[in-house]
PDB file of N, CA and C in Angstrom:
ATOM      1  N   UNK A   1      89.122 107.444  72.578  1.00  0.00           N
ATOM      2  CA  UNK A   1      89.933 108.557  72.156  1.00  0.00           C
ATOM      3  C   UNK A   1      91.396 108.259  72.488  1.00  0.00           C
ATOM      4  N   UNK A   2      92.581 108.236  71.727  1.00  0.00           N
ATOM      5  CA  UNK A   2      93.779 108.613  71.874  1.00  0.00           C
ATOM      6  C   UNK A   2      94.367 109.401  71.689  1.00  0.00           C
ATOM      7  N   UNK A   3      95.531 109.637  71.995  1.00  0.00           N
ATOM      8  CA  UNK A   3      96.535 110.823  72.140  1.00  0.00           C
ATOM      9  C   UNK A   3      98.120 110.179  71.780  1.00  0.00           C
ATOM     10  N   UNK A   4      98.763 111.116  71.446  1.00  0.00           N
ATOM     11  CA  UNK A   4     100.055 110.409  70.610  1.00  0.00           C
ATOM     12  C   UNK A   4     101.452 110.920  72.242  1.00  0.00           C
ATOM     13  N   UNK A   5     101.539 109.732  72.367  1.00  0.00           N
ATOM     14  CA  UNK A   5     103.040 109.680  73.467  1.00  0.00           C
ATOM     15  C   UNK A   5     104.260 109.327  73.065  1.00  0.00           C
ATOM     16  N   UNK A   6     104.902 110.309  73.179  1.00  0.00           N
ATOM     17  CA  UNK A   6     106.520 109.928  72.283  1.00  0.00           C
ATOM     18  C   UNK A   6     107.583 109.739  72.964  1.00  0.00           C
ATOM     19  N   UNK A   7     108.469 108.920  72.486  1.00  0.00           N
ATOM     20  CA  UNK A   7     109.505 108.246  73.152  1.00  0.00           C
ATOM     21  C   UNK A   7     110.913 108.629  72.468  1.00  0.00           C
ATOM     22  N   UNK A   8     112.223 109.137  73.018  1.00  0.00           N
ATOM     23  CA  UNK A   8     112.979 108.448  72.438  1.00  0.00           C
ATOM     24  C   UNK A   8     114.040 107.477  73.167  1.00  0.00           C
ATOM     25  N   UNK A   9     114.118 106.512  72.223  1.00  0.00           N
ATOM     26  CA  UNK A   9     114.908 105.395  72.390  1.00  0.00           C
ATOM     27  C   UNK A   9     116.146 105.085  71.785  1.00  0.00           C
ATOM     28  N   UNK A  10     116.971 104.018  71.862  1.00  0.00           N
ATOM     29  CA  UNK A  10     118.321 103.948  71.044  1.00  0.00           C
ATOM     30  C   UNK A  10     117.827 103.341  69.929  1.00  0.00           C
ATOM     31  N   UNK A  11     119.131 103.637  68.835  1.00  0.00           N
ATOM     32  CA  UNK A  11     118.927 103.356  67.571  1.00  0.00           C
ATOM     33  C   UNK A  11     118.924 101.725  67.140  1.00  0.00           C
ATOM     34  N   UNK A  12     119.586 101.390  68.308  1.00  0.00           N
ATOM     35  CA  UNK A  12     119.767  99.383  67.992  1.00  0.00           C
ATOM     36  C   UNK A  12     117.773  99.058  68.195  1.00  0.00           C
ATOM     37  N   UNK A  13     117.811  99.555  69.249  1.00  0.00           N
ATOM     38  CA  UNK A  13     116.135  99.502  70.009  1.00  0.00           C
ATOM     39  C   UNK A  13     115.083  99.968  69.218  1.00  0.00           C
ATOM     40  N   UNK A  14     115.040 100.901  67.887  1.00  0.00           N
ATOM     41  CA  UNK A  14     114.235 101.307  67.320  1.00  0.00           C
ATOM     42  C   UNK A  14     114.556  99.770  66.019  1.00  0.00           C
ATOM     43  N   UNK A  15     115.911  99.435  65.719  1.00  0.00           N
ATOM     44  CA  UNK A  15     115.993  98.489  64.275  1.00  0.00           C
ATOM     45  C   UNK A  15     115.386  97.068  65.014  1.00  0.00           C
ATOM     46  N   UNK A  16     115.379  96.969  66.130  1.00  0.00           N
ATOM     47  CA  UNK A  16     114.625  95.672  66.333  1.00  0.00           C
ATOM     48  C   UNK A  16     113.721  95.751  66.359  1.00  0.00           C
ATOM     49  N   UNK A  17     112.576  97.034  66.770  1.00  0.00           N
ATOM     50  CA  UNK A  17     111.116  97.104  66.748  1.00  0.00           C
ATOM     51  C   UNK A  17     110.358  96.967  65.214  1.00  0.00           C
ATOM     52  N   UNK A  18     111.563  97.729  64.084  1.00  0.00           N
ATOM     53  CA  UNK A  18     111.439  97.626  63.132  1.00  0.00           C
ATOM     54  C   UNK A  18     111.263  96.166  61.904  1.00  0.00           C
ATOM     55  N   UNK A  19     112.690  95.046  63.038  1.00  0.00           N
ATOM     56  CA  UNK A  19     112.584  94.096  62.190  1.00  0.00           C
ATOM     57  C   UNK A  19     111.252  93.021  62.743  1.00  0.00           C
ATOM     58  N   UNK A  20     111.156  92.895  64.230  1.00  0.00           N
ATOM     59  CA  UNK A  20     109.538  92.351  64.294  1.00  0.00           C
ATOM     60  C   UNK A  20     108.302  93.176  64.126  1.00  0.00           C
ATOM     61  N   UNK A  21     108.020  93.348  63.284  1.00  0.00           N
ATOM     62  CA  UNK A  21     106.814  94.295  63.049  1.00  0.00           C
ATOM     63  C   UNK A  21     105.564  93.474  62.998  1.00  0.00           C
ATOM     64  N   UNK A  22     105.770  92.186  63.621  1.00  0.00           N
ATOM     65  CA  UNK A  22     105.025  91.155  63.720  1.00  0.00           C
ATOM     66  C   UNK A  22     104.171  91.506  65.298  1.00  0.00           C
ATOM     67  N   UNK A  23     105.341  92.495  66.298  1.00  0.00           N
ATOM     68  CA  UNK A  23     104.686  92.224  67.451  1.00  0.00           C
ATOM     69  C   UNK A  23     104.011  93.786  67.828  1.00  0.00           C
ATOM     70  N   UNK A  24     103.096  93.034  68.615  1.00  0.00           N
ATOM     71  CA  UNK A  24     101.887  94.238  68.866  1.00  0.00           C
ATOM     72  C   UNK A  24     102.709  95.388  69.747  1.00  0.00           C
ATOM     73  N   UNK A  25     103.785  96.340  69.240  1.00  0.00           N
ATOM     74  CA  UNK A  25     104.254  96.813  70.032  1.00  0.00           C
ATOM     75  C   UNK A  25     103.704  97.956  70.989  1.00  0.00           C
ATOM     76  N   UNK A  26     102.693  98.541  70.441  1.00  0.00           N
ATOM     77  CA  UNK A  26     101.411  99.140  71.060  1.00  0.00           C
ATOM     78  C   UNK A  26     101.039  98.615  71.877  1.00  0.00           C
ATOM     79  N   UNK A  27     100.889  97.730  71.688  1.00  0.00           N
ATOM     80  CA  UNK A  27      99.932  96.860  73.077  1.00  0.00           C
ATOM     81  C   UNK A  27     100.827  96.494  74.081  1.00  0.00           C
ATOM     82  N   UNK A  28     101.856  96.188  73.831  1.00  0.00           N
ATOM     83  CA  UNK A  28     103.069  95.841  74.804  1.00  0.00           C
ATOM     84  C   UNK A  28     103.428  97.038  75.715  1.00  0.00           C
ATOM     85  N   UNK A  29     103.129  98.064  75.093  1.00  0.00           N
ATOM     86  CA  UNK A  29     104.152  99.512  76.342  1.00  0.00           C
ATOM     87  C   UNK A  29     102.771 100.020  76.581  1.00  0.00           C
ATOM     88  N   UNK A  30     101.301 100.135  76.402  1.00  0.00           N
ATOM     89  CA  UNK A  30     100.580 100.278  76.723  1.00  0.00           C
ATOM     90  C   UNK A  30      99.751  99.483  78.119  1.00  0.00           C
ATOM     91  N   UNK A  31     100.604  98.233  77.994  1.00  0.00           N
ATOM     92  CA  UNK A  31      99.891  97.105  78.779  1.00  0.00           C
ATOM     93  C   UNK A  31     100.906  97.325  80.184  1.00  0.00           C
ATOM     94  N   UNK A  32     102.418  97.828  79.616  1.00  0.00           N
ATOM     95  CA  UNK A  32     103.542  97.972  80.497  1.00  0.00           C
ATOM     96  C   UNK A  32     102.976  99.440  81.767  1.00  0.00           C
ATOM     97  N   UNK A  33     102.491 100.395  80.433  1.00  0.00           N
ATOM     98  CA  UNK A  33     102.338 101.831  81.492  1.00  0.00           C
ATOM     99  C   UNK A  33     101.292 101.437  82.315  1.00  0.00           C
ATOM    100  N   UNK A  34      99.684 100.267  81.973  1.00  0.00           N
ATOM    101  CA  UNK A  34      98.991 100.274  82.763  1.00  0.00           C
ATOM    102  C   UNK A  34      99.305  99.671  83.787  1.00  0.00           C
ATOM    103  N   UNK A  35     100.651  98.582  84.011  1.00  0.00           N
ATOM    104  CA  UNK A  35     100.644  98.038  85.075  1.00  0.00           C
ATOM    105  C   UNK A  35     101.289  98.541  86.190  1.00  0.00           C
ATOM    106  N   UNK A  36     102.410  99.221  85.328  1.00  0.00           N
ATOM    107  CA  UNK A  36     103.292 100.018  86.228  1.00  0.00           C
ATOM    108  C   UNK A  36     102.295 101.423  86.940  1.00  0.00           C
ATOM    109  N   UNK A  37     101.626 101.718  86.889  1.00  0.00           N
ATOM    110  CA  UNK A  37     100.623 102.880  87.065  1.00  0.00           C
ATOM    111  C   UNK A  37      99.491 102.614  87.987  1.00  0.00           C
ATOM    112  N   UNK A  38      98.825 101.197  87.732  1.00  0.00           N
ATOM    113  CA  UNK A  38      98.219 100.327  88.787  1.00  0.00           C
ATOM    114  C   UNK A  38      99.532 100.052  90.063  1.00  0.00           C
ATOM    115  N   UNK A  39     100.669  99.650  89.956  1.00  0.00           N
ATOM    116  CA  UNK A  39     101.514  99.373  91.062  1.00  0.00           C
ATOM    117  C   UNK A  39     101.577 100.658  91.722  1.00  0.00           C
ATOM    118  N   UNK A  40     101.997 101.776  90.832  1.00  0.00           N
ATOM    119  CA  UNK A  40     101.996 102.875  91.643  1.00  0.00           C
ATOM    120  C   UNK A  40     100.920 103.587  92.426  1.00  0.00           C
ATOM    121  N   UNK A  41      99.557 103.188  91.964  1.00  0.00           N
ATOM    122  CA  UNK A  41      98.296 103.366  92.592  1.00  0.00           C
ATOM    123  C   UNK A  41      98.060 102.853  93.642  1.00  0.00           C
ATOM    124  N   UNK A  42      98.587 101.579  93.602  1.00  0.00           N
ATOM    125  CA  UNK A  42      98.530 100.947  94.731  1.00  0.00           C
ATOM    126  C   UNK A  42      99.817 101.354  96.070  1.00  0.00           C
ATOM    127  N   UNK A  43     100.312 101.696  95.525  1.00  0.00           N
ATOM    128  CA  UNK A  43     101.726 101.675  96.725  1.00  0.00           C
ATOM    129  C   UNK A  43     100.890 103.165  97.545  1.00  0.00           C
ATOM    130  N   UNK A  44     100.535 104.087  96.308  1.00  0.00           N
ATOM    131  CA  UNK A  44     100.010 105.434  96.577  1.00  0.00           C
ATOM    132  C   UNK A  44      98.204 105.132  98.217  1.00  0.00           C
ATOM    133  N   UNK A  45      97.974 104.379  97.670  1.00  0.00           N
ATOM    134  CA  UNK A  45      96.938 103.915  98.643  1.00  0.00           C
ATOM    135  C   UNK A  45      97.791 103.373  99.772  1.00  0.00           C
ATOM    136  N   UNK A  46      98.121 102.773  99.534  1.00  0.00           N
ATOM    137  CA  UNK A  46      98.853 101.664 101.044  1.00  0.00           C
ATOM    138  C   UNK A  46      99.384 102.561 101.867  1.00  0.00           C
ATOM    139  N   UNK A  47      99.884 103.545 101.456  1.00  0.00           N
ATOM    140  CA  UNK A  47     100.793 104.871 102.208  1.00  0.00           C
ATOM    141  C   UNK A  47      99.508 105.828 103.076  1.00  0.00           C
ATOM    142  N   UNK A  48      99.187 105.901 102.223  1.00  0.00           N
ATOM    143  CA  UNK A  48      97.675 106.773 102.747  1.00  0.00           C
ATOM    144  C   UNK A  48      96.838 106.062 104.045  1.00  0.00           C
ATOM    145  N   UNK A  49      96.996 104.419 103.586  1.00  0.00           N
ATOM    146  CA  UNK A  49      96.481 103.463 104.852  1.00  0.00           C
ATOM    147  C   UNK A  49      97.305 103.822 106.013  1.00  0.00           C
ATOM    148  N   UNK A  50      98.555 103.331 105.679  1.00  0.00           N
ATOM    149  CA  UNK A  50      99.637 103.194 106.770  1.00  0.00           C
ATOM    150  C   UNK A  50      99.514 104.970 107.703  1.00  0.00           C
ATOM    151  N   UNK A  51      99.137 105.950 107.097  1.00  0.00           N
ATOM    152  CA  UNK A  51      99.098 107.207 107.525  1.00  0.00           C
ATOM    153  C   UNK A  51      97.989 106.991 108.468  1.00  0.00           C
ATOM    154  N   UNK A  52      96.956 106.383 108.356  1.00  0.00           N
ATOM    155  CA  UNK A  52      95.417 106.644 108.954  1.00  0.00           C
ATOM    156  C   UNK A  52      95.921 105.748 110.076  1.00  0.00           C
ATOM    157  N   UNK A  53      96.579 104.126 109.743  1.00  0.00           N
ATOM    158  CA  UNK A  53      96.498 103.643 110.949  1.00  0.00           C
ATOM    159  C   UNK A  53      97.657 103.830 111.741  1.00  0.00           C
ATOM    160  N   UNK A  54      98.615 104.869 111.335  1.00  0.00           N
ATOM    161  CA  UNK A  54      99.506 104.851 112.687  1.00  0.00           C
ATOM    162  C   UNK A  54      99.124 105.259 113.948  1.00  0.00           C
ATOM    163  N   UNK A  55      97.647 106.177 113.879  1.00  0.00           N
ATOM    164  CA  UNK A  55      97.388 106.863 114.836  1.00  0.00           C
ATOM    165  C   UNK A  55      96.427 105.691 115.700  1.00  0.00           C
ATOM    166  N   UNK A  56      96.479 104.699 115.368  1.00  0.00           N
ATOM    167  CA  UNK A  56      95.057 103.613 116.051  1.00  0.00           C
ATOM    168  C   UNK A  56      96.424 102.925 116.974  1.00  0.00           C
ATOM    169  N   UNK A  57      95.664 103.123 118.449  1.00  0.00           N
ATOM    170  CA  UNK A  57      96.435 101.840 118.923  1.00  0.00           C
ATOM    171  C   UNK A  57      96.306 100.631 119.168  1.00  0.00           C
ATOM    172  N   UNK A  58      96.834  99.307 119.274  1.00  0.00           N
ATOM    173  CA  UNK A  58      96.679  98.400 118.838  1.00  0.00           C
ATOM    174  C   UNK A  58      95.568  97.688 120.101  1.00  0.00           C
ATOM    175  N   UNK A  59      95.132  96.299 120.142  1.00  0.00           N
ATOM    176  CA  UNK A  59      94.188  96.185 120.633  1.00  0.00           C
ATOM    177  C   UNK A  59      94.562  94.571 120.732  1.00  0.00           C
ATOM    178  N   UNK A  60      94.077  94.162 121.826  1.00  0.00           N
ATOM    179  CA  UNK A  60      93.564  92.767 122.405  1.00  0.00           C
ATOM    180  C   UNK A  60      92.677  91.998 122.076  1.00  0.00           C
ATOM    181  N   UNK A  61      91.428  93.081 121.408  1.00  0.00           N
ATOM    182  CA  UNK A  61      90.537  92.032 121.690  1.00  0.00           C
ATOM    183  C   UNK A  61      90.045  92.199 119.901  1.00  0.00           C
ATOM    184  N   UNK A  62      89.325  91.192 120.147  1.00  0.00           N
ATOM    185  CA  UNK A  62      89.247  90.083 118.839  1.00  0.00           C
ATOM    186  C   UNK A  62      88.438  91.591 117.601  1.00  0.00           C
ATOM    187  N   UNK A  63      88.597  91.458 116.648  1.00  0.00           N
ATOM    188  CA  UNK A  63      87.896  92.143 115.474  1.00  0.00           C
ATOM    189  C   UNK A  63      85.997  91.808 115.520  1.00  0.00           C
ATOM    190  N   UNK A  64      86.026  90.594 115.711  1.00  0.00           N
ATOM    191  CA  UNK A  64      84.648  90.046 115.352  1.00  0.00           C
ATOM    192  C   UNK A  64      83.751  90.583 116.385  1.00  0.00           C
ATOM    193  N   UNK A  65      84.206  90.801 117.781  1.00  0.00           N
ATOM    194  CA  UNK A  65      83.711  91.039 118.910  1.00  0.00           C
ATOM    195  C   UNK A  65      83.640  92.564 118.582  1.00  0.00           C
ATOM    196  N   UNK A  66      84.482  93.484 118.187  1.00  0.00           N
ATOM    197  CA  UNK A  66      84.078  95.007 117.723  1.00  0.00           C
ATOM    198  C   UNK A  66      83.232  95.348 116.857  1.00  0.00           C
ATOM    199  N   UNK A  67      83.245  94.503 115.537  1.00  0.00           N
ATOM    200  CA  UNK A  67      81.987  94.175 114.679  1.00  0.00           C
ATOM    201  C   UNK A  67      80.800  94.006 115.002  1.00  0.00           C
ATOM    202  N   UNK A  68      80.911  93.047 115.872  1.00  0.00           N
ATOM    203  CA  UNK A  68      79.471  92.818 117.267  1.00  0.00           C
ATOM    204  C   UNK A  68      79.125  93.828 117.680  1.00  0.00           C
ATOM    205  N   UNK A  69      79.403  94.614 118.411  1.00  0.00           N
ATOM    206  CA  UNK A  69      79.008  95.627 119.484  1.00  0.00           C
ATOM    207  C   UNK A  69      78.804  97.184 118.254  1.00  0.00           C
ATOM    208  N   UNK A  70      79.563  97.191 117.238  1.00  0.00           N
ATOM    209  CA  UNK A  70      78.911  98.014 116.456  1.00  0.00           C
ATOM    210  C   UNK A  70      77.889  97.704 116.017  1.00  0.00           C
ATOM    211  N   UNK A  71      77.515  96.868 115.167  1.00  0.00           N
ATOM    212  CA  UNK A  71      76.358  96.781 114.676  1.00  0.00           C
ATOM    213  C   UNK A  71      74.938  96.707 115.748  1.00  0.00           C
ATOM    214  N   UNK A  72      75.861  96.289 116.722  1.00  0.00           N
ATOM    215  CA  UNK A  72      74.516  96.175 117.944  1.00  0.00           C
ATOM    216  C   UNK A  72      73.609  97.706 118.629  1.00  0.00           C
ATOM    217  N   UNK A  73      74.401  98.687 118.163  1.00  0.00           N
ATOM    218  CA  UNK A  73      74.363  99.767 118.432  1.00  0.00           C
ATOM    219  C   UNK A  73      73.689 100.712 117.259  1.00  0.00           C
TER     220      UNK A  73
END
């Protein structure tokens, strides 16, 4: 299913889209919003991380050895 998203742009910027009509310009600002939208997803997570672990304090001893003793339990 699609939906129609409208833009406006300058008039030099619309006669060049016009004279390559060769290029998939659909696919180009479609491929642009998904990436830019994935980056922002991601920055949106990392923030949310950085929130959870400010409250952990930091530690000495090895990761693998905490892994250990959880699962041992």
């Amino acid at each position: 299913m699609t939906e129609v998203f409208s833009i406006r742009i300058r008039k030099e910027l619309k006669e060049v889209v016009k004279k390559y009509r060769d290029v998939d310009w659909k696919g180009l600002v479609e491929k642009l919003i998904e990436d830019v939208a994935a980056q922002k997803e991601l920055e949106r997570a990392l923030k949310k991380l950085d929130v959870l672990l400010k409250d952990l304090s930091p530690t000495t001893e090895p990761a693998w050895k905490a892994v250990r003793e959880a699962r041992e339990k």
